[in-house]
Protein backbone atom coordinates (compact mmCIF):
# COMPACT_ATOMS: atom_id res chain seq x y z
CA UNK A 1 -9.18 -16.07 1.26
CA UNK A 2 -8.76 -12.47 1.20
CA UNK A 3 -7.35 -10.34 4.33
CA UNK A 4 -9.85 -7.85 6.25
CA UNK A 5 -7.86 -4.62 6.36
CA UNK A 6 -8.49 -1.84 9.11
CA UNK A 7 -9.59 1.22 7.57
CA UNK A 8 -7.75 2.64 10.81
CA UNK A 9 -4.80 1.38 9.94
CA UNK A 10 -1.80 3.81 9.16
CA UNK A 11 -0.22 4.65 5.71
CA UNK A 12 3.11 3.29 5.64
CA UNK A 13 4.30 6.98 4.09
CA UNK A 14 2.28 9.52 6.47
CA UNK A 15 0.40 7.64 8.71
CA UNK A 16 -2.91 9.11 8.61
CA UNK A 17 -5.63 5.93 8.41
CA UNK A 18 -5.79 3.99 4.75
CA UNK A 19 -9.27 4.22 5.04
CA UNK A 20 -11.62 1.57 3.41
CA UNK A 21 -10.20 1.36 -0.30
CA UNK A 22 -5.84 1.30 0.48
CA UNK A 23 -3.71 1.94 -1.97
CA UNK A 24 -1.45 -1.27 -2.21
CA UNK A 25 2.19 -1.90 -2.88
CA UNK A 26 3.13 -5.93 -3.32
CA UNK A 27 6.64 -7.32 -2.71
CA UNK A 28 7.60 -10.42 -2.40
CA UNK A 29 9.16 -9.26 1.55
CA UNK A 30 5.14 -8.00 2.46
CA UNK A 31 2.26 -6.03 1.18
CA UNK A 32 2.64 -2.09 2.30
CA UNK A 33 -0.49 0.14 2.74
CA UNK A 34 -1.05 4.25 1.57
CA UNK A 35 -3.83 6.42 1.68
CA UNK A 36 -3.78 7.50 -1.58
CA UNK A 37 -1.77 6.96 -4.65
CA UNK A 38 0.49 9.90 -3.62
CA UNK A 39 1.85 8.08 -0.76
CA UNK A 40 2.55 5.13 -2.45
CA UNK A 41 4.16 6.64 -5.51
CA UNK A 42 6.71 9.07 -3.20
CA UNK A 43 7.30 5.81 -1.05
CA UNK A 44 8.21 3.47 -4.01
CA UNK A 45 10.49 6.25 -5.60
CA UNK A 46 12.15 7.14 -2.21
CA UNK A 47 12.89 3.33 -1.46
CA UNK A 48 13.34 1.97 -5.17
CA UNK A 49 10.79 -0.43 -4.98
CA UNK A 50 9.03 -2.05 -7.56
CA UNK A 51 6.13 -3.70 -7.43
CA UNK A 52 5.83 -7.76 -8.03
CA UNK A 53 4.02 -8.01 -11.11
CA UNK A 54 2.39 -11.30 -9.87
CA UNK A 55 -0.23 -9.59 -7.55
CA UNK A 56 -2.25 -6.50 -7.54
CA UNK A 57 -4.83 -4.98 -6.30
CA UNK A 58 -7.93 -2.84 -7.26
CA UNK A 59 -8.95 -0.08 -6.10
């Protein structure tokens, strides 16, 4: 079953809405949302996060 995500939602970087195609970052702690994949590549250098090679998601 897949998760309905709010296009309204905010980026976990910036905050402006993820609109309808987010940018995903999977850990094995939760699944973060970005905008774009500016966002999530600033927010994955800034907090040394790698992402679990498990799950992904397309865009």
């Amino acid at each position: 079953m897949t998760a309905t995500i709010d296009p309204k939602a905010p980026c976990d970087l910036c905050t402006l809405s993820v609109g309808t195609k987010p940018f995903a970052l999977v850990t094995p702690q939760r699944t973060f949302l970005f905008c774009c994949e500016g966002c999530k590549g600033i927010y994955q250098m800034l907090y040394e996060i790698k992402e679990s090679p498990d799950r992904t998601v397309d865009n």
